[in-house]
Every structure is written in structure tokens, then in C-alpha cells.
C-alpha atoms as a PDB file:
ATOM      1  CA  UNK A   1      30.160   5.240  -9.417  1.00  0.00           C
ATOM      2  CA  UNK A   2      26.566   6.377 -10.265  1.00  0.00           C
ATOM      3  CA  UNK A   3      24.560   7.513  -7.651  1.00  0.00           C
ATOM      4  CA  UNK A   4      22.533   4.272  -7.535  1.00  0.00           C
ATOM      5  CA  UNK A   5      25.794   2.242  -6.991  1.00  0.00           C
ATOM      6  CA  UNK A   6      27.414   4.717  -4.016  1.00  0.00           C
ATOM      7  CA  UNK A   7      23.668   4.749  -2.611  1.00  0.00           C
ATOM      8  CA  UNK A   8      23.430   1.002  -2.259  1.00  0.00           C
ATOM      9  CA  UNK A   9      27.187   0.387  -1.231  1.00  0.00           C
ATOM     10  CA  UNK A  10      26.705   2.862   1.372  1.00  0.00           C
ATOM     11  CA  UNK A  11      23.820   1.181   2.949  1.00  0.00           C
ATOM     12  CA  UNK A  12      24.698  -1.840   2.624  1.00  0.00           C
ATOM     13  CA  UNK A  13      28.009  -1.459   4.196  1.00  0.00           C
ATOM     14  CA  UNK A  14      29.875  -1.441   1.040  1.00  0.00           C
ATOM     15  CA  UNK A  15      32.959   0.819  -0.117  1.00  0.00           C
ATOM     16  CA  UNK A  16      31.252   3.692  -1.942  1.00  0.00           C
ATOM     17  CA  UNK A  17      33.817   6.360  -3.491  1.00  0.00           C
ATOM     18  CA  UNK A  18      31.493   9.162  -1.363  1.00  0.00           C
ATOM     19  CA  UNK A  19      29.074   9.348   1.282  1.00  0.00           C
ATOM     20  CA  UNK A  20      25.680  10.492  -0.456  1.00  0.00           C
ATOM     21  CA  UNK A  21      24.754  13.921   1.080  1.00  0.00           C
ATOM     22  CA  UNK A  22      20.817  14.107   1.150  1.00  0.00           C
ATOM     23  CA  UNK A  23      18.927  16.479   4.005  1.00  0.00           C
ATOM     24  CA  UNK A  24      15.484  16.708   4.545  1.00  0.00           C
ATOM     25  CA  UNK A  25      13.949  19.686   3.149  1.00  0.00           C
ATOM     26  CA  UNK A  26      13.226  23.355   5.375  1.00  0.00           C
ATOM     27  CA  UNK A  27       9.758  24.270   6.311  1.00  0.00           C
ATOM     28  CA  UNK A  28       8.621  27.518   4.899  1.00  0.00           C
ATOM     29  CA  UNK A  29       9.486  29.352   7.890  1.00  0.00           C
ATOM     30  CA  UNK A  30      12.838  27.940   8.514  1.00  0.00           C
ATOM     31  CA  UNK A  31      13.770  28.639   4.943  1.00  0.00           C
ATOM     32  CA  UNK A  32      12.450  32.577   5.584  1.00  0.00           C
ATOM     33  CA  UNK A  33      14.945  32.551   8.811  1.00  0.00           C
ATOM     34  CA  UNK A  34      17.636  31.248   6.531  1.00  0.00           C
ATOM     35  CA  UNK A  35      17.225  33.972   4.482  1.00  0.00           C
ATOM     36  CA  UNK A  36      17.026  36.573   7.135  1.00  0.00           C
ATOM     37  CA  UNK A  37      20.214  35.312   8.424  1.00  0.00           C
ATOM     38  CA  UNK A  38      21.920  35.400   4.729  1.00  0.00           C
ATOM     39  CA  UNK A  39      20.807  32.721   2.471  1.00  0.00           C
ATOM     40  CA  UNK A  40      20.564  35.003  -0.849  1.00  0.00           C
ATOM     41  CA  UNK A  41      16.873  35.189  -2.560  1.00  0.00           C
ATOM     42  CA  UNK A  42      16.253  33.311  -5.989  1.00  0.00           C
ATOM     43  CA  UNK A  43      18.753  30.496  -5.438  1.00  0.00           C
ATOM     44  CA  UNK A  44      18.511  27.190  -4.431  1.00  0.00           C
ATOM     45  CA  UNK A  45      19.451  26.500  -0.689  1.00  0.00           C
ATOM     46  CA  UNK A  46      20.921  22.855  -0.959  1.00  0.00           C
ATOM     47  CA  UNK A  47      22.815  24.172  -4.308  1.00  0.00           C
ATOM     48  CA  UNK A  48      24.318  27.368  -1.863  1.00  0.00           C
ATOM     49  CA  UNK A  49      25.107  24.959   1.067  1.00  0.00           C
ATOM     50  CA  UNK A  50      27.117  22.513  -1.485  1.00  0.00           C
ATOM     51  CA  UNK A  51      28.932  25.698  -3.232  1.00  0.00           C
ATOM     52  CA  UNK A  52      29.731  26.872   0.890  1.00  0.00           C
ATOM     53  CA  UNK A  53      30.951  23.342   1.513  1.00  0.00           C
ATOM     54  CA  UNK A  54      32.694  22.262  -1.399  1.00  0.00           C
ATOM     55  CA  UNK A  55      30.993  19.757  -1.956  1.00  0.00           C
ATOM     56  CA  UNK A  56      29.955  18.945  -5.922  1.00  0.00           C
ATOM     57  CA  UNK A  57      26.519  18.665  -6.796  1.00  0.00           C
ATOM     58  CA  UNK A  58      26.884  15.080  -7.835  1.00  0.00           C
ATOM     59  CA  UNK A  59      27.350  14.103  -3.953  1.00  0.00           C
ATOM     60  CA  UNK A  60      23.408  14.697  -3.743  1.00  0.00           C
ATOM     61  CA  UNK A  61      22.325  12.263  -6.499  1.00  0.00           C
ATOM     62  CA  UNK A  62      18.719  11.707  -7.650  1.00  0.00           C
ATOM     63  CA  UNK A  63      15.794   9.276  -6.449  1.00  0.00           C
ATOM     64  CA  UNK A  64      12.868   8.279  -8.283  1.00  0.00           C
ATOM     65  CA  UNK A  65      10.017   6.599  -7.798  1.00  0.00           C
ATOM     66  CA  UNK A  66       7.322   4.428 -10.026  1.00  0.00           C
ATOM     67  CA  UNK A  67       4.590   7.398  -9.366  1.00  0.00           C
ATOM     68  CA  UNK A  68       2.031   5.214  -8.055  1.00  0.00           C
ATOM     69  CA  UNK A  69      -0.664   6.633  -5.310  1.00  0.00           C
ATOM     70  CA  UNK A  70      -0.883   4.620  -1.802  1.00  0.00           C
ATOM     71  CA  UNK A  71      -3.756   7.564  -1.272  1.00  0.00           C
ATOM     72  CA  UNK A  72      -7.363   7.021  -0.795  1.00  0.00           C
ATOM     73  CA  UNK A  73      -9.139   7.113  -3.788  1.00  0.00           C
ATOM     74  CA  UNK A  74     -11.445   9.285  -3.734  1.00  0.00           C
ATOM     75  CA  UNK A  75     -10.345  11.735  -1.099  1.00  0.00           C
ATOM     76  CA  UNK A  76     -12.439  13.995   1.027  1.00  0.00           C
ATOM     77  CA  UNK A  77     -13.335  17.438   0.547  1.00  0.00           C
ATOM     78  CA  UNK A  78     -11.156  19.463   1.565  1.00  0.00           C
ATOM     79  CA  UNK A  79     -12.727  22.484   3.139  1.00  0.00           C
ATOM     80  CA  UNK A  80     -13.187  25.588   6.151  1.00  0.00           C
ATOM     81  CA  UNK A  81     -15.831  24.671   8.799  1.00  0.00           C
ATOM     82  CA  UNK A  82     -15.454  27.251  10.995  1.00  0.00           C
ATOM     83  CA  UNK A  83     -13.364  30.492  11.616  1.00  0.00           C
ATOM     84  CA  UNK A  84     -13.393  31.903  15.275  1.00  0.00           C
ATOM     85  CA  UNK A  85     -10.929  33.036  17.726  1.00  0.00           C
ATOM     86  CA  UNK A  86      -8.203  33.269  15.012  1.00  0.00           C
ATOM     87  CA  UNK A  87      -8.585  29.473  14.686  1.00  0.00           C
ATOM     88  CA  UNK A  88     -10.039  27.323  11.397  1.00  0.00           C
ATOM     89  CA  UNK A  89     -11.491  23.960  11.695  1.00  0.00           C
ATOM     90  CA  UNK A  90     -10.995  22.409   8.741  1.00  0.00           C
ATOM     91  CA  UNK A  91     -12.032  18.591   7.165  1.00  0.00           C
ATOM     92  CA  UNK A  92      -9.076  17.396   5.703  1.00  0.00           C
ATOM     93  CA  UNK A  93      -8.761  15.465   2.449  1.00  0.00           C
ATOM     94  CA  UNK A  94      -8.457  12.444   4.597  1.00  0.00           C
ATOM     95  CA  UNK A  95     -11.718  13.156   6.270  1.00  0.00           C
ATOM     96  CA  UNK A  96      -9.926  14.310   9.877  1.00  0.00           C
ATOM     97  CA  UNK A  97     -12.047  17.368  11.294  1.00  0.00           C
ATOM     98  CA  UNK A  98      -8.614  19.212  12.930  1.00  0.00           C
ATOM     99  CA  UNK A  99      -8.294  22.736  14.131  1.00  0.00           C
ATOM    100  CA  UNK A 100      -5.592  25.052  12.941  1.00  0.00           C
ATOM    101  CA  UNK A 101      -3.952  28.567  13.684  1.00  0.00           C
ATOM    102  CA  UNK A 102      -5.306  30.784  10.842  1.00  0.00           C
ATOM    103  CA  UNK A 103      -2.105  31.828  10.202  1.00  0.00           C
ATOM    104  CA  UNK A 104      -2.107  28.491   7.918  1.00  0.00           C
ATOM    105  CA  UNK A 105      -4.515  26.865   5.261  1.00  0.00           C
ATOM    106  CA  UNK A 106      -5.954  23.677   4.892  1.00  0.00           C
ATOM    107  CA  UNK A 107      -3.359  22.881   2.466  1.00  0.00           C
ATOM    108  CA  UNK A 108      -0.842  22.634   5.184  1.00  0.00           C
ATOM    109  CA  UNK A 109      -2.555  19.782   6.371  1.00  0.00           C
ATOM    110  CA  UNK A 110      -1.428  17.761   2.822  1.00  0.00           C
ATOM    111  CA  UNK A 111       2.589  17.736   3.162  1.00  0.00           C
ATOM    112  CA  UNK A 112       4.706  19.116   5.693  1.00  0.00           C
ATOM    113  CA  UNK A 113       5.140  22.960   4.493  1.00  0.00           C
ATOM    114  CA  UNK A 114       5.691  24.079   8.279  1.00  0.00           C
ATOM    115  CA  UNK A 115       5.680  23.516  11.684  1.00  0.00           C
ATOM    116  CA  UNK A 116       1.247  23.309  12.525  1.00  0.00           C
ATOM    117  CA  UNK A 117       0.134  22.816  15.628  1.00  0.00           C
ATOM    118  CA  UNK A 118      -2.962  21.172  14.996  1.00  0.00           C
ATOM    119  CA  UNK A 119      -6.177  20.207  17.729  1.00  0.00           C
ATOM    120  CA  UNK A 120      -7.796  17.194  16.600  1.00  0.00           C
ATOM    121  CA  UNK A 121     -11.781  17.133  17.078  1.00  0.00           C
ATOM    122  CA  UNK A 122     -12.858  13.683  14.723  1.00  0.00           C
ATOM    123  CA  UNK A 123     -11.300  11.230  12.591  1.00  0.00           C
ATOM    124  CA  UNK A 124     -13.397   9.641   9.747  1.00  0.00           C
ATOM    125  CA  UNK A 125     -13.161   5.905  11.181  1.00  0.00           C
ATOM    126  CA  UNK A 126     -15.594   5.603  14.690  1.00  0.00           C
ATOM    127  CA  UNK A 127     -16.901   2.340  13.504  1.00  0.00           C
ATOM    128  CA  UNK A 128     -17.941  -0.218  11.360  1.00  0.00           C
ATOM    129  CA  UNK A 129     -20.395   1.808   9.382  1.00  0.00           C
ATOM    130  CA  UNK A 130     -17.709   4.150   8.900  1.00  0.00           C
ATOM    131  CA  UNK A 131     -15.160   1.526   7.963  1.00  0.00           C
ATOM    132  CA  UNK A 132     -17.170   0.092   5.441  1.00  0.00           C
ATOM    133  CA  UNK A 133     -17.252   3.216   3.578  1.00  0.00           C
ATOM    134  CA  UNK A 134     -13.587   3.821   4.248  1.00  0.00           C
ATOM    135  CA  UNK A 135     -12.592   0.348   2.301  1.00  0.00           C
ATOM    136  CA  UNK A 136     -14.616   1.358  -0.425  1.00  0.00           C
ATOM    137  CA  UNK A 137     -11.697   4.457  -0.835  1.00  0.00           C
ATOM    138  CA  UNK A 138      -8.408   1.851  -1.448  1.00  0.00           C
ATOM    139  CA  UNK A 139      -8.959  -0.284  -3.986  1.00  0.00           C
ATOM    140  CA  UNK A 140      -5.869  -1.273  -5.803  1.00  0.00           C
ATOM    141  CA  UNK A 141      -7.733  -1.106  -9.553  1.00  0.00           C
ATOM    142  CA  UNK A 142      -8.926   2.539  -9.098  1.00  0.00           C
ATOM    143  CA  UNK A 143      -8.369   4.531 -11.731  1.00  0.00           C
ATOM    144  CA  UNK A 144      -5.611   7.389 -11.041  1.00  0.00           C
ATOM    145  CA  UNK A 145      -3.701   4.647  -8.973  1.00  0.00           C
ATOM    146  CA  UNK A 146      -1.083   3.877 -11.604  1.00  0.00           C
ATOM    147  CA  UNK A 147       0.420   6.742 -13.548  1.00  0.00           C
ATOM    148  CA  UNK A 148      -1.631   6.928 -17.755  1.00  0.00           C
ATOM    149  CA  UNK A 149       2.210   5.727 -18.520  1.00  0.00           C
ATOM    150  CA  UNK A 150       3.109   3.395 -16.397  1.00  0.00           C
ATOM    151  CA  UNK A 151       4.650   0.858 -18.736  1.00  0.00           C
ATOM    152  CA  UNK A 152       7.003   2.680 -20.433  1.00  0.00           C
ATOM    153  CA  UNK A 153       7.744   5.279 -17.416  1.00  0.00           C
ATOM    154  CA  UNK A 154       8.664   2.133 -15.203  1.00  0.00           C
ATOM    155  CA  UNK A 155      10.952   1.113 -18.263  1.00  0.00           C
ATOM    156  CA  UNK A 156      12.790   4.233 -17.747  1.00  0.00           C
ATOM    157  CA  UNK A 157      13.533   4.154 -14.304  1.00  0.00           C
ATOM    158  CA  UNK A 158      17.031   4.090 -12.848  1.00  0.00           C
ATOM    159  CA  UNK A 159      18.313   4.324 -16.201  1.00  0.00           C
ATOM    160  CA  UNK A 160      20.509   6.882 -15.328  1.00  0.00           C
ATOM    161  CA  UNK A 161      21.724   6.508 -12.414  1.00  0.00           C
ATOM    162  CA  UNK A 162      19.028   7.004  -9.694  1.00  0.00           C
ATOM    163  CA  UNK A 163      17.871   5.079  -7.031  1.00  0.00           C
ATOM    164  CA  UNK A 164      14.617   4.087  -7.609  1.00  0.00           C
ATOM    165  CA  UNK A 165      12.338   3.901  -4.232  1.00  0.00           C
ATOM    166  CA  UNK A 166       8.657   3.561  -2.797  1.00  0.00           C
ATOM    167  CA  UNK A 167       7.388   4.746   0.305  1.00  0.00           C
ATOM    168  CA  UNK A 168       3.632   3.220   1.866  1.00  0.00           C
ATOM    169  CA  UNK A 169       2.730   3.925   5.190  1.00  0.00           C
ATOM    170  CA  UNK A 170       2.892   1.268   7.925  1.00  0.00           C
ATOM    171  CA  UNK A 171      -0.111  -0.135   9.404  1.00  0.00           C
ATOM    172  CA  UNK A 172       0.243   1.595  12.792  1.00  0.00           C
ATOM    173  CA  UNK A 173       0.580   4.725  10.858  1.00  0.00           C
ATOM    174  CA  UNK A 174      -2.550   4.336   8.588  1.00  0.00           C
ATOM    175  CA  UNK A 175      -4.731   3.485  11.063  1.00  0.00           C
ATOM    176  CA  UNK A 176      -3.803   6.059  12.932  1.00  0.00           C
ATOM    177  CA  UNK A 177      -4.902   7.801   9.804  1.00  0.00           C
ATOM    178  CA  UNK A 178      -8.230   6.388  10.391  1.00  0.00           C
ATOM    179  CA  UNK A 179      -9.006   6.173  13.990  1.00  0.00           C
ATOM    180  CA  UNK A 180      -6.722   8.626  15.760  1.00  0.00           C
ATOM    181  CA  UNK A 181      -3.819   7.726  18.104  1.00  0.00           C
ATOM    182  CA  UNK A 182      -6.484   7.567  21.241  1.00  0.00           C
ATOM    183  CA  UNK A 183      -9.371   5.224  19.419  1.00  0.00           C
ATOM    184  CA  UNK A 184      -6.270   3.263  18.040  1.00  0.00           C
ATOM    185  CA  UNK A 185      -4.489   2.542  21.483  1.00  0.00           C
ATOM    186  CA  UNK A 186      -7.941   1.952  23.043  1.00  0.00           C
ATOM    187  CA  UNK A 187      -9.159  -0.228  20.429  1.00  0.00           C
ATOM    188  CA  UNK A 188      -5.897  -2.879  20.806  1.00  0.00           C
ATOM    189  CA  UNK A 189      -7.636  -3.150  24.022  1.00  0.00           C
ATOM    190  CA  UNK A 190     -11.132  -3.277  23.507  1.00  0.00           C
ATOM    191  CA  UNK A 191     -11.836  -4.497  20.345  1.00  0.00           C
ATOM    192  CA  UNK A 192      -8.313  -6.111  19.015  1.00  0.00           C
ATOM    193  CA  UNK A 193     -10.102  -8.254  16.417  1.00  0.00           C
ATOM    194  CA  UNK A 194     -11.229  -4.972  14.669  1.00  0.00           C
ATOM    195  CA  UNK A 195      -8.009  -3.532  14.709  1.00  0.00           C
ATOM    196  CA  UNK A 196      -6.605  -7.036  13.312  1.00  0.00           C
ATOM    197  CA  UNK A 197      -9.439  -6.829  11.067  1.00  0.00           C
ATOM    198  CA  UNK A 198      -8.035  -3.084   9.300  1.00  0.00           C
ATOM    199  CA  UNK A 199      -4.373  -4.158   9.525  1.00  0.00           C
ATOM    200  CA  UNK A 200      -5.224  -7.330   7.461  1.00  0.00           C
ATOM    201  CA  UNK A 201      -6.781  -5.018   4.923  1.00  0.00           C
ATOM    202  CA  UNK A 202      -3.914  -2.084   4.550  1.00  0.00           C
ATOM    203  CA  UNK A 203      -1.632  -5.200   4.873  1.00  0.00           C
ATOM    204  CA  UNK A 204      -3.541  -6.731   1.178  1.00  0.00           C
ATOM    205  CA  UNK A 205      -3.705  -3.639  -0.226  1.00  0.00           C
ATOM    206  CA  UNK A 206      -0.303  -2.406  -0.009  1.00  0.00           C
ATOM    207  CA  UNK A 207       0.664  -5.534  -1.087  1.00  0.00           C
ATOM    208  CA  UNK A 208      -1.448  -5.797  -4.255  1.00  0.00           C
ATOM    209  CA  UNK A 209      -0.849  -2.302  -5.059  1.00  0.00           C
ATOM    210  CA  UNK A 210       2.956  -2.699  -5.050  1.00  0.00           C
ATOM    211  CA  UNK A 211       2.638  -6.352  -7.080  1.00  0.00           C
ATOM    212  CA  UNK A 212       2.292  -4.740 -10.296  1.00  0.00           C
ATOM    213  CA  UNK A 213       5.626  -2.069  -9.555  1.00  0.00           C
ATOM    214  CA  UNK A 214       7.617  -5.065  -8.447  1.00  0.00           C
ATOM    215  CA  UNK A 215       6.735  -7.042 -11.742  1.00  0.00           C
ATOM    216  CA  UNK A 216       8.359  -3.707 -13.765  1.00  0.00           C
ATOM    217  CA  UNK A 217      10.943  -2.732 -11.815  1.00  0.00           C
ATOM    218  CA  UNK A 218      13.671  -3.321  -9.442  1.00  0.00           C
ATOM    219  CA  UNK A 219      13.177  -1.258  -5.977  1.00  0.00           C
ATOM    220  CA  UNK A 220      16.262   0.185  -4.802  1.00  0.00           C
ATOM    221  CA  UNK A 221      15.103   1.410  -1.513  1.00  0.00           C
ATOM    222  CA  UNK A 222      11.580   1.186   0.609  1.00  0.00           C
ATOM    223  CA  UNK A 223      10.563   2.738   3.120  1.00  0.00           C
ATOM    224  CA  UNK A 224       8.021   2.153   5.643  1.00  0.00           C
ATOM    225  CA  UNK A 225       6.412   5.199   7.149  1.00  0.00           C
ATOM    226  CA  UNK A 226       5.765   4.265  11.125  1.00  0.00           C
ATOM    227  CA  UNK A 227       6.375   7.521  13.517  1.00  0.00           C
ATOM    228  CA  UNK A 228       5.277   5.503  16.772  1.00  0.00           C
ATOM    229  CA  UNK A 229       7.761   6.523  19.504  1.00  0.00           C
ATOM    230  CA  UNK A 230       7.391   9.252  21.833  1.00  0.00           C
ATOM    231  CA  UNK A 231      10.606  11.234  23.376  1.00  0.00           C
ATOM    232  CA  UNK A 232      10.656   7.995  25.967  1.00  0.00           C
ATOM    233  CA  UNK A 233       9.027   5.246  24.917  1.00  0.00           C
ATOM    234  CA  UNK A 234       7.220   3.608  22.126  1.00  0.00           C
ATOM    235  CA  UNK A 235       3.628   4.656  21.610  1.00  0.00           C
ATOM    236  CA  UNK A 236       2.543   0.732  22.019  1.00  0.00           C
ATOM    237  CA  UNK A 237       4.140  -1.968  24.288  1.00  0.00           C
ATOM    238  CA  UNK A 238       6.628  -4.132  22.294  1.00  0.00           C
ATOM    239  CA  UNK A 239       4.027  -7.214  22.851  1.00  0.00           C
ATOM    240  CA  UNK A 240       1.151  -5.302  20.872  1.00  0.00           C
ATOM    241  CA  UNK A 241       4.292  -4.360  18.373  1.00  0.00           C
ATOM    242  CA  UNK A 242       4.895  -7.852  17.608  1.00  0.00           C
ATOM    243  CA  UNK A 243       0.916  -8.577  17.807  1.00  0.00           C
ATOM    244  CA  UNK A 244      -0.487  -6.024  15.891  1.00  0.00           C
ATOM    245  CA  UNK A 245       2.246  -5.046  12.945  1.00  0.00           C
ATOM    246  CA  UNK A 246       5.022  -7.506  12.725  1.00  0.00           C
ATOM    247  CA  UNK A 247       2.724  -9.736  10.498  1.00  0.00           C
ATOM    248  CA  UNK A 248       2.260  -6.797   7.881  1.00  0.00           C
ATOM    249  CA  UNK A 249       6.278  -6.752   7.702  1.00  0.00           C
ATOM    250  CA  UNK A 250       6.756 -10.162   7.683  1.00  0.00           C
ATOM    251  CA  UNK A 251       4.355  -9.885   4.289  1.00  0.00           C
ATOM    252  CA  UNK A 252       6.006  -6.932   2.730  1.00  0.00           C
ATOM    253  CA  UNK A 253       9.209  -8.069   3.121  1.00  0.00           C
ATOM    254  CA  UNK A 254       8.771 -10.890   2.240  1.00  0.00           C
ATOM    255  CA  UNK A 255       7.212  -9.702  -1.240  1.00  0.00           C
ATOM    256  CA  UNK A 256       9.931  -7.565  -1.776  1.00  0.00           C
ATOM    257  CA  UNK A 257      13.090  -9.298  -0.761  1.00  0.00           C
ATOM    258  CA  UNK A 258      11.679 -11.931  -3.386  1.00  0.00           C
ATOM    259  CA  UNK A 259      11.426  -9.022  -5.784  1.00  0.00           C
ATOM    260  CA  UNK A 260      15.354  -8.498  -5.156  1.00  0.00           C
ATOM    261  CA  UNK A 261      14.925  -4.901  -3.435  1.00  0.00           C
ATOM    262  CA  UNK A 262      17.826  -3.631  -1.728  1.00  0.00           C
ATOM    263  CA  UNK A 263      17.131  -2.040   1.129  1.00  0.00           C
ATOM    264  CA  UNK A 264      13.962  -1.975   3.279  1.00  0.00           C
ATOM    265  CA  UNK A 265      13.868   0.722   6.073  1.00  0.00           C
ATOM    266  CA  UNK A 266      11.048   1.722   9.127  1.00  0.00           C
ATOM    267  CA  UNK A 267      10.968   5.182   9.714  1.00  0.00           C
ATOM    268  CA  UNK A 268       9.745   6.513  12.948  1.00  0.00           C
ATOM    269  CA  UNK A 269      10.710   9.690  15.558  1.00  0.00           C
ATOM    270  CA  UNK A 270      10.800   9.496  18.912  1.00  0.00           C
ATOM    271  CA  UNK A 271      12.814   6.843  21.297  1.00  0.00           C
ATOM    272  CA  UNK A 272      12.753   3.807  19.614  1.00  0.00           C
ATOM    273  CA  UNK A 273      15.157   1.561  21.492  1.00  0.00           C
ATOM    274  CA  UNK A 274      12.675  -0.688  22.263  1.00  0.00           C
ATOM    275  CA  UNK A 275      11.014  -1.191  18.133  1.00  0.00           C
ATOM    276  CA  UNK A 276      14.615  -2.070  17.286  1.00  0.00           C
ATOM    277  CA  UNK A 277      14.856  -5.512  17.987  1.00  0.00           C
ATOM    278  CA  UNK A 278      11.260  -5.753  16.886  1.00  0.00           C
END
């Protein structure tokens, strides 16, 4: 089997020949324990687990993905505001003003490099003014969106073997992005046709931005970026679940199950016993 064809058998309850073997990747410091503890310097860790395992390389497989940015375009300056008490405040590149140990850089606010504790202080949405300007950042025709090659790099994909995936963030997610978690949850209450208002936007512009990939290629796999559970409970009631989001879903898969992708998954940490049946 390819790695495409034991990917999609396995998730689809199937009879792959092996179970794919694909871990997240360590944070810088866990990978610095690891090699503390033993993990030898200059190799690769995921190559020195398989070779400790016995497991062949193959078992890992590849994924790809079109290359196209779900970003804000332009994004904000990234930069230092302040530097006291061994502390930055920084503005991140999605406009968030967050405070951060200055054991860490700004740049550990764009991807997950380690475990940061960060304060929040503002988010770049506080209200319509703001949002106006915000909108003017995700337009599905900017330039940069696509890759210069998209044609003929879409032609390529999956063509040997890999399973070809997209991952866009969910609407609870993104304007979380936006508002913070606290303006969020207290806008549903106090101003739910606002919130309606946002989702109905991320909602279109996911879905034109993903018209063109689905017109070139075959998704194998999409995911849908939603942490919104806490170690209990959900962060929102089931009722403002179904209110708020389920009508982005409804759209996206919709658009892609037409589009004849495979395997559409939510993503989220936390308890989520209660999103299931949602």
C-alpha cells in the first residue's frame, strides 16, 4: 500500500497492511530533555525512535498540502513594547498585545516552539471600527494567498503516495483570534448578531479560499482547528455550539464532501464529551 491508501483505510475503518505511526512534534525544551536523557545530537529524533522500535521508516509516510495561506493578509508588526521585570510585551503579527517571559521572543508567539505562558493585555478586534479594518486583512484574491505555482504544484500533489490535507481554523477559534476568549463568550451574550455577523464572514472566506484548491485537487484529509474544551467542560454551552458554529460546518462540509474529500476532522483539547454529538 502507499501511504495515502493505509492512511485512508485506517481512518476510514478499512484493512490497512500497517497502522500509520505519526506523533506530534517536541517543543524545544522537551527535545533538550530528550537529549539530556540520551537522545544522541545531530540526528533526527522520530528517525532514532523508529530505529529503537523497529519500526521502518515507511510506517511514518508523508502529508502534503496545496500551500495556500488561511493568514491575514497583511499581518501586523511584529514587535517589543516593553521590557520590565524580566517580562516583554509584545504585538503579535496578529495584532494581540500579550506579555511573555523574556526567556522567549516574539517569534514564539507564531508556531508552537515551546511551552509560553503568555498574559494577554488587548486583542485587535474591540469593535466595529476595528472590525472593519480587520476584514480588509482576508480577502481571498490577495496576492501571496495562492502559492506563484499553484497550477502545476497542485498537479503534483499526492503523486507519490502522500496524503494530501488542509487545515483552516474553525470559527470559534478565529474569533477567538480576534476578540479574545472573554469579549467572545461575552459577546454571544450581548451582542450575538455581531458575533453571527464575523462567523458569516470567516465562514465565506474559508470557503472561497478553499474553492479554487478543491477545483485542482482531491483533499485527502481536513482538519478543522477548534481547541474549545476546558479539562471539564466545553468553553460554550452545547446550545450556543449548535447556534453559533454548526452552520459554518454544515457549509464546509458540505463543500468538501461534494469535492469527494475523505476525511474531515475537528480538533480541539480539553473534555469534549459534550461537542461530540454536536
Amino acid at each position: 500500500m502507499t501511504h495515502r491508501e493505509r492512511y485512508l483505510e485506517t481512518l476510514l475503518f478499512g484493512n490497512p497492511d500497517r497502522i500509520p505511526l505519526q506523533p506530534g512534534s517536541p517543543r524545544e525544551s522537551t527535545l533538550r530533555t530528550w537529549h539530556e536523557q540520551g537522545l544522541p545530537e545531530g540526528v533526527d529524533y522520530f528517525e532514532f525512535l523508529l530505529d529503537i522500535l523497529g519500526i521502518d521508516s515507511s510506517a511514518s509516510g508523508q502529508m502534503v498540502s496545496p500551500g495556500v495561506s488561511f493568514k491575514m493578509i497583511r499581518e501586523f508588526e511584529e514587535k517589543i513594547l516593553e521590557h520590565k521585570d524580566g517580562h516583554y510585551i509584545v504585538q503579535d503579527w496578529m495584532g494581540a498585545i500579550t506579555e511573555i517571559s523574556d526567556e522567549y521572543d516574539y517569534t514564539y508567539l507564531r508556531v508552537a516552539k515551546d511551552f509560553v505562558t503568555r498574559k494577554w493585555h488587548k486583542f485587535p478586534v474591540e469593535t466595529r471600527a476595528d472590525w472593519d479594518e480587520m476584514k480588509r486583512r482576508y480577502d481571498p484574491k490577495s496576492p501571496g494567498r495562492y502559492p506563484d505555482n499553484f497550477d502545476d504544484f497542485c498537479q503534483s500533489l499526492g503523486k507519490n503516495g502522500e496524503v494530501v490535507h488542509l487545515a483552516v481554523n474553525g470559527p470559534f477559534w478565529q474569533l477567538r483570534e480576534w476578540l479574545g476568549l472573554e469579549s467572545l463568550c461575552i459577546f454571544m451574550i450581548t451582542d450575538p448578531e455581531f458575533v453571527h455577523e464575523m462567523i458569516e464572514f470567516w465562514t465565506d472566506f474559508v470557503s472561497e479560499t478553499m474553492k479554487p484548491i478543491l477545483e485542482k485537487v482531491r483533499l485527502d484529509y481536513v482538519l478543522i482547528q477548534e481547541d474549545m474544551a476546558y479539562k471539564g467542560h466545553s468553553m460554550i454551552s452545547p446550545q450556543m455550539t449548535r447556534e453559533f458554529l454548526v452552520p459554518a460546518y454544515e457549509r464546509w462540509i458540505s463543500q468538501l464532501k461534494q469535492a469527494r474529500c475523505s476525511v474531515i476532522a475537528v480538533d480541539s483539547d480539553g473534555y469534549i464529551a459534550e461537542l461530540i454529538p454536536i
